[in-house]
PDB file of N, CA and C in Angstrom:
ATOM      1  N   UNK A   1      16.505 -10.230   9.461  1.00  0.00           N
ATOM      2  CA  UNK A   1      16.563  -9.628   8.157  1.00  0.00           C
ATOM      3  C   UNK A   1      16.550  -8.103   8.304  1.00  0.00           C
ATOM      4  N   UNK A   2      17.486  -7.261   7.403  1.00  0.00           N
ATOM      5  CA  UNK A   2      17.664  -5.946   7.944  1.00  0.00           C
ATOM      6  C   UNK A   2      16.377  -5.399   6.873  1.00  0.00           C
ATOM      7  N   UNK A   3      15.595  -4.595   7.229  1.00  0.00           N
ATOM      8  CA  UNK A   3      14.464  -3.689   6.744  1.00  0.00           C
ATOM      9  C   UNK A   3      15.470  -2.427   5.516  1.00  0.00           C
ATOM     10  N   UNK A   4      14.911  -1.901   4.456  1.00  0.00           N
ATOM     11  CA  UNK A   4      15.767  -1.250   3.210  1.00  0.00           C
ATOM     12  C   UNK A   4      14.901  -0.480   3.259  1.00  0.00           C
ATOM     13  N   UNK A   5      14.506   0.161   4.657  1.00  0.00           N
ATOM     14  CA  UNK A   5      13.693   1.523   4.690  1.00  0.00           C
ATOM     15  C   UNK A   5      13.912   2.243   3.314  1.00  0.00           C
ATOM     16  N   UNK A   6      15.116   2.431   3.091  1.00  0.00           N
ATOM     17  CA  UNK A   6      15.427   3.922   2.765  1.00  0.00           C
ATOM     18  C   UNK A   6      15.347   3.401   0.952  1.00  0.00           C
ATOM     19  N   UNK A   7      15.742   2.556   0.849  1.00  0.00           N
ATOM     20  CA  UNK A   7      15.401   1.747  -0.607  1.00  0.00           C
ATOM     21  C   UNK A   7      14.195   1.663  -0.844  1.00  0.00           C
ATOM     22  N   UNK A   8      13.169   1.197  -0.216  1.00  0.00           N
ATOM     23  CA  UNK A   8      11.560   1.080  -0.059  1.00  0.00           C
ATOM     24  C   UNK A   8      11.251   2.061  -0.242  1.00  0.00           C
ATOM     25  N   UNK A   9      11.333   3.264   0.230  1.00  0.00           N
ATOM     26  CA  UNK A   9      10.744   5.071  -0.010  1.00  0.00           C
ATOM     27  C   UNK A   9      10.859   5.253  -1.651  1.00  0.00           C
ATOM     28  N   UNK A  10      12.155   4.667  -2.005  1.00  0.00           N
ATOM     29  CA  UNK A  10      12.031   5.366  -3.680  1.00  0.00           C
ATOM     30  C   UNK A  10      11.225   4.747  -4.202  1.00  0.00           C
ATOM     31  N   UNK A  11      10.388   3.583  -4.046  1.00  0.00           N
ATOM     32  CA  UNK A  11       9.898   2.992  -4.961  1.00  0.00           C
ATOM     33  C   UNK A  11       8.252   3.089  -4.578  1.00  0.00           C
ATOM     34  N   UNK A  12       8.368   3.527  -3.090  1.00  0.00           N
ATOM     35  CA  UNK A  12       6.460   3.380  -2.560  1.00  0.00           C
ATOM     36  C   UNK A  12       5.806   4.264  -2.945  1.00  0.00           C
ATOM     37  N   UNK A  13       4.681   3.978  -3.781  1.00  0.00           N
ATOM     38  CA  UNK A  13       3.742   4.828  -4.656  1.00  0.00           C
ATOM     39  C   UNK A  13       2.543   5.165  -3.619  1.00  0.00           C
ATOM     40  N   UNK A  14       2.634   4.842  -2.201  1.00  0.00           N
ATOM     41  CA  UNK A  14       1.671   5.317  -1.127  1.00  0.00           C
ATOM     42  C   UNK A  14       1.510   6.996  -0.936  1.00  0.00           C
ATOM     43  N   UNK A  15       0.292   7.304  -1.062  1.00  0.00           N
ATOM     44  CA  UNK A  15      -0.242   8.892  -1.220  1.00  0.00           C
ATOM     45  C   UNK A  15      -0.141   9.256   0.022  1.00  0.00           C
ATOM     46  N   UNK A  16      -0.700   8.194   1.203  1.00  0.00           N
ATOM     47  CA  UNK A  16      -1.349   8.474   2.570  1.00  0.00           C
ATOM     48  C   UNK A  16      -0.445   9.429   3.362  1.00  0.00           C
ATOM     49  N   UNK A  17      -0.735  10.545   4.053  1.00  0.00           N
ATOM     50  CA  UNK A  17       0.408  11.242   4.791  1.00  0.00           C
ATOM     51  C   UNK A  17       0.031  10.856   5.836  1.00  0.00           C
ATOM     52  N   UNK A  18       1.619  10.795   6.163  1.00  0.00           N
ATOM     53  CA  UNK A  18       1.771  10.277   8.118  1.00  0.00           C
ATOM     54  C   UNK A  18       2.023   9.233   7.685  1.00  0.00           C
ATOM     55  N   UNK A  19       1.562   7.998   7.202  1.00  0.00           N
ATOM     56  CA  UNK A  19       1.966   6.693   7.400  1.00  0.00           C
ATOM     57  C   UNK A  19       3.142   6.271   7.962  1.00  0.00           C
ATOM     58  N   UNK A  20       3.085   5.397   8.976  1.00  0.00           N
ATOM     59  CA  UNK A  20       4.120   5.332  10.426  1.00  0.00           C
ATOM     60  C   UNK A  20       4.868   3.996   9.424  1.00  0.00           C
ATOM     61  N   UNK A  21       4.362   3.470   8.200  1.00  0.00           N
ATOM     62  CA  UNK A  21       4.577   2.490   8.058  1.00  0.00           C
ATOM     63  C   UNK A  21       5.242   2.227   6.109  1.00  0.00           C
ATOM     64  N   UNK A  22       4.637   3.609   5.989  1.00  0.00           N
ATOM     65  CA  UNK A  22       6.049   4.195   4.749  1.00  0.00           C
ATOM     66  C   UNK A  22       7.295   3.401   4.232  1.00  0.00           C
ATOM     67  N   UNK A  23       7.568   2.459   3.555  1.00  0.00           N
ATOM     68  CA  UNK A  23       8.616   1.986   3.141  1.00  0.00           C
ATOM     69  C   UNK A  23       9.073   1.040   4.253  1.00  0.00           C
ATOM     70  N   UNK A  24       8.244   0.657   5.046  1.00  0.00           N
ATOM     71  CA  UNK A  24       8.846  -0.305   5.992  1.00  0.00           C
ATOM     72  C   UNK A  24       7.931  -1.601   5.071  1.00  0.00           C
ATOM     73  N   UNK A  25       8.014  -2.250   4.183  1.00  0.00           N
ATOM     74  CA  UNK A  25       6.799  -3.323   3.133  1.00  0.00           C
ATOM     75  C   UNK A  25       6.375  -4.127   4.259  1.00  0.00           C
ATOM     76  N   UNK A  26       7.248  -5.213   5.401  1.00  0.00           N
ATOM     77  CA  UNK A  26       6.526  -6.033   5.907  1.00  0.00           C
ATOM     78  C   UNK A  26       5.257  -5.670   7.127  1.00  0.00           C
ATOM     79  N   UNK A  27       5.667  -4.277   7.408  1.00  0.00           N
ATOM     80  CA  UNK A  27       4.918  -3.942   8.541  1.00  0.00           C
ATOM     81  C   UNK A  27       3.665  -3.406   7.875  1.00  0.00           C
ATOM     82  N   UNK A  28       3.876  -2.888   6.300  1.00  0.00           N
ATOM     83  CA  UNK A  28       2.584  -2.567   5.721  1.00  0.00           C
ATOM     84  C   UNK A  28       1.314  -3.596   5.314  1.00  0.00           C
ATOM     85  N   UNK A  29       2.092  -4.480   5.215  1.00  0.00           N
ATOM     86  CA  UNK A  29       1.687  -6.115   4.602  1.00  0.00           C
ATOM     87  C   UNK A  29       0.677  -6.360   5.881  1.00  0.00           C
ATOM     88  N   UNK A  30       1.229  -6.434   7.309  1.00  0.00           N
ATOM     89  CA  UNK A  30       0.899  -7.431   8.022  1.00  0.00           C
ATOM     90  C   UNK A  30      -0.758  -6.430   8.444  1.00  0.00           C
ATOM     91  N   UNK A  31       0.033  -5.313   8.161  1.00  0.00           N
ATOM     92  CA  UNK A  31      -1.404  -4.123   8.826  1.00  0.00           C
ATOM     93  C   UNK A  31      -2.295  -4.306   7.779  1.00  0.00           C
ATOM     94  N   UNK A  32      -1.871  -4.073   6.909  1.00  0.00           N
ATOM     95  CA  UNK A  32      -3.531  -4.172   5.758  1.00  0.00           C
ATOM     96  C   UNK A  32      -3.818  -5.046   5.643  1.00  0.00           C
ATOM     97  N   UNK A  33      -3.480  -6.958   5.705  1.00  0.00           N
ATOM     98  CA  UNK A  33      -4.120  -8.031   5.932  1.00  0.00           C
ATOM     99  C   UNK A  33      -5.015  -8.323   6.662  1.00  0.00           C
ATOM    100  N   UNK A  34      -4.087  -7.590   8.548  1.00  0.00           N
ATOM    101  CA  UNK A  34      -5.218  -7.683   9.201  1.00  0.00           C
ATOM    102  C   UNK A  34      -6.247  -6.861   9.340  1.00  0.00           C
ATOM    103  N   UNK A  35      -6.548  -6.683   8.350  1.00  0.00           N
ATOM    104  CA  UNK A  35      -7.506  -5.496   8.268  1.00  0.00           C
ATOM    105  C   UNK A  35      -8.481  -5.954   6.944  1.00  0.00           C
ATOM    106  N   UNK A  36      -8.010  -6.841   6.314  1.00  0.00           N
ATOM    107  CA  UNK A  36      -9.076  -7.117   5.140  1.00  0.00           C
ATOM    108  C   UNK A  36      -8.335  -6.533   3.793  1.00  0.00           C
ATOM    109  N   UNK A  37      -7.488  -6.040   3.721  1.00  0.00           N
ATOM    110  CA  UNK A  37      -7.372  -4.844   2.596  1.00  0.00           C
ATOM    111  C   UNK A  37      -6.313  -4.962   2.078  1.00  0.00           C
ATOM    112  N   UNK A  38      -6.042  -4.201   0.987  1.00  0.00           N
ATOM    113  CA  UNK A  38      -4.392  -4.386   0.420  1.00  0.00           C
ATOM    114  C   UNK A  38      -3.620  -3.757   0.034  1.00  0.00           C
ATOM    115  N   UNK A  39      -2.283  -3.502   0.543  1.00  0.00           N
ATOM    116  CA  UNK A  39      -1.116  -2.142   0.730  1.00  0.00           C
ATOM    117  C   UNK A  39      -1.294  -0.872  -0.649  1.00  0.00           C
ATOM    118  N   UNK A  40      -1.613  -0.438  -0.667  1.00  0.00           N
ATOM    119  CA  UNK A  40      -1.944   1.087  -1.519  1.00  0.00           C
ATOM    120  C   UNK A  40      -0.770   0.828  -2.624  1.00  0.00           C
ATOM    121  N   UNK A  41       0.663   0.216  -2.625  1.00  0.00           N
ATOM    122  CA  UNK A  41       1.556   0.303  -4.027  1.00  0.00           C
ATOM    123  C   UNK A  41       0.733  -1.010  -4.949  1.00  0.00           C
ATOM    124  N   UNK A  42       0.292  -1.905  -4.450  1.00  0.00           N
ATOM    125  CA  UNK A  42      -0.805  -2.783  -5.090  1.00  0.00           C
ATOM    126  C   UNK A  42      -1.664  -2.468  -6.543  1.00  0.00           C
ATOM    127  N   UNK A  43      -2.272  -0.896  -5.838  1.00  0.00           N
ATOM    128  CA  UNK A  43      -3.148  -0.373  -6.884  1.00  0.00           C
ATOM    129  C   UNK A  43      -2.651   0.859  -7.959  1.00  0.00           C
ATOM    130  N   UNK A  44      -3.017   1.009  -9.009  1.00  0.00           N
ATOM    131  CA  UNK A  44      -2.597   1.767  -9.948  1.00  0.00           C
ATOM    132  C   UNK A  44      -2.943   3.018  -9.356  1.00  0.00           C
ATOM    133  N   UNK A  45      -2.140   4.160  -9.742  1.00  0.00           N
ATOM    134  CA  UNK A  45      -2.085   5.513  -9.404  1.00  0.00           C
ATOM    135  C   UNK A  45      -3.528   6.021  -8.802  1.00  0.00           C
ATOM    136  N   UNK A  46      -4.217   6.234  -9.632  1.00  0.00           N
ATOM    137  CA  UNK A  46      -5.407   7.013  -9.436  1.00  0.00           C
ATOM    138  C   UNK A  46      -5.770   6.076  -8.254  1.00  0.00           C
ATOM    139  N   UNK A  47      -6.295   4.547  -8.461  1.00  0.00           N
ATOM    140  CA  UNK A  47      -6.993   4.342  -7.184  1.00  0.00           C
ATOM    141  C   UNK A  47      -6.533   4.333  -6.433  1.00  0.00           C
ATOM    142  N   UNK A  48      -5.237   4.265  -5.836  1.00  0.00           N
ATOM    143  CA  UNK A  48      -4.247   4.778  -4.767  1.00  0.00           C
ATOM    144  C   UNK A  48      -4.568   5.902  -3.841  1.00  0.00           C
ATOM    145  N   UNK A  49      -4.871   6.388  -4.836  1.00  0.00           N
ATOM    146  CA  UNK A  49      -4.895   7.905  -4.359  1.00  0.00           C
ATOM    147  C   UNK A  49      -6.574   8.286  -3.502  1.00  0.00           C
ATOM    148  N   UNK A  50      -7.348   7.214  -3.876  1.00  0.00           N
ATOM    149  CA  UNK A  50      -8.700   7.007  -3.134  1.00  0.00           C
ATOM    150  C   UNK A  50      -8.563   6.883  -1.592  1.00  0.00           C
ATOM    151  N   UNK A  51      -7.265   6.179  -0.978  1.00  0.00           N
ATOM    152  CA  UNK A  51      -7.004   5.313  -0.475  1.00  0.00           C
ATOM    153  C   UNK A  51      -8.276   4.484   0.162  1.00  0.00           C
ATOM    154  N   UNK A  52      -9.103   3.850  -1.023  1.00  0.00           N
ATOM    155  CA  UNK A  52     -10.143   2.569  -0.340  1.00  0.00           C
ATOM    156  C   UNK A  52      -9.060   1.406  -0.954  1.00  0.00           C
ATOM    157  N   UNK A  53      -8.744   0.709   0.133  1.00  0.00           N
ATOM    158  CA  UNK A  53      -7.684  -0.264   0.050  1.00  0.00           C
ATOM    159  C   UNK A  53      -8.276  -1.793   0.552  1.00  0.00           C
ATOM    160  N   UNK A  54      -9.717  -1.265  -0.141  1.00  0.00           N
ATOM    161  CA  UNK A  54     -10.484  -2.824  -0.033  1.00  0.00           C
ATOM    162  C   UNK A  54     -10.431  -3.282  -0.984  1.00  0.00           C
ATOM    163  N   UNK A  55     -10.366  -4.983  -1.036  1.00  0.00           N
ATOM    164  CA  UNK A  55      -9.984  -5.475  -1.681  1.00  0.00           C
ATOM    165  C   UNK A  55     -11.097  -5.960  -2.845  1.00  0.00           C
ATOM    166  N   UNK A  56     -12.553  -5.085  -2.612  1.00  0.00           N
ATOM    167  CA  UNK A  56     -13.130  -4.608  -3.585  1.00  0.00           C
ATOM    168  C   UNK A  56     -13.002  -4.316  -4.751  1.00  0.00           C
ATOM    169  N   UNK A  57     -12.513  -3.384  -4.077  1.00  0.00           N
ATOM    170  CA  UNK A  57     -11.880  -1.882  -5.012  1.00  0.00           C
ATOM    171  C   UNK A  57     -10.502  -2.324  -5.949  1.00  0.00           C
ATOM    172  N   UNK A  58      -9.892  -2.935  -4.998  1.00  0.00           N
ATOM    173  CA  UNK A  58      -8.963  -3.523  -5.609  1.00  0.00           C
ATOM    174  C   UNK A  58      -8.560  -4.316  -7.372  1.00  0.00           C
ATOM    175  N   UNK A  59      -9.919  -5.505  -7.044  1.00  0.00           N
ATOM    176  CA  UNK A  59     -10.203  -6.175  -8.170  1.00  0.00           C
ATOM    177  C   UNK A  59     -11.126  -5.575  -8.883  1.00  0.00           C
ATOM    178  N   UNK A  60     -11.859  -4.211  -8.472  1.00  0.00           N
ATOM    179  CA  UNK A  60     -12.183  -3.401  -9.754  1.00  0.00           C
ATOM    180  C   UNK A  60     -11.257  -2.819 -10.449  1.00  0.00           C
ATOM    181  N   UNK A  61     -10.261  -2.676 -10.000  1.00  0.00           N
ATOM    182  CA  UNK A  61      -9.354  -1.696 -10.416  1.00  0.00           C
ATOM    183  C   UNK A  61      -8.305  -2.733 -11.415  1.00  0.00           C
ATOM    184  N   UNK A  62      -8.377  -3.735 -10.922  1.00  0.00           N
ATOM    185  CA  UNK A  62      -7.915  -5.115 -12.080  1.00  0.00           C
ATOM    186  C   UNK A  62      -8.663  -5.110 -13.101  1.00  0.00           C
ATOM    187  N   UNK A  63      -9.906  -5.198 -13.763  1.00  0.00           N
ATOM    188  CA  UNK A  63     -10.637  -4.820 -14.400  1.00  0.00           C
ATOM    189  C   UNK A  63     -10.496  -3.523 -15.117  1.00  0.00           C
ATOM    190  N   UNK A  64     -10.271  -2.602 -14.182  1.00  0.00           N
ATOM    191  CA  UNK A  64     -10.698  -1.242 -15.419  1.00  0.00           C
ATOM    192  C   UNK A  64      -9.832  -1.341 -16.547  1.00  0.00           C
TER     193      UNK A  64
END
């Protein structure tokens, strides 16, 4: 399956600088799973921008 890097960038609401993993979705997916947590376009603006991408935070942020 070909990766739509460049399609993915217009739409990723990720704050984080540097991210090696920027508009690539499946490689972001597989990293923040294994990690407990969940990809930063997930969450609404502001908490994004926290980047606590626990899945805490997450379902508070479903709530607010």
């Amino acid at each position: 399956m070909e990766c739509l890097k460049e399609r993915n960038l217009k739409d990723c609401t990720c704050t984080y600088p540097g991210c090696a993993r920027k508009g690539v979705c499946c490689e972001c997916v597989i990293y923040h799973r294994a990690k407990g947590a969940i990809p930063g376009c997930f969450f609404p603006s502001g908490e994004e921008k926290t980047y606590d991408r626990s899945i805490r935070k997450f379902l508070e942020a479903l709530k607010a």
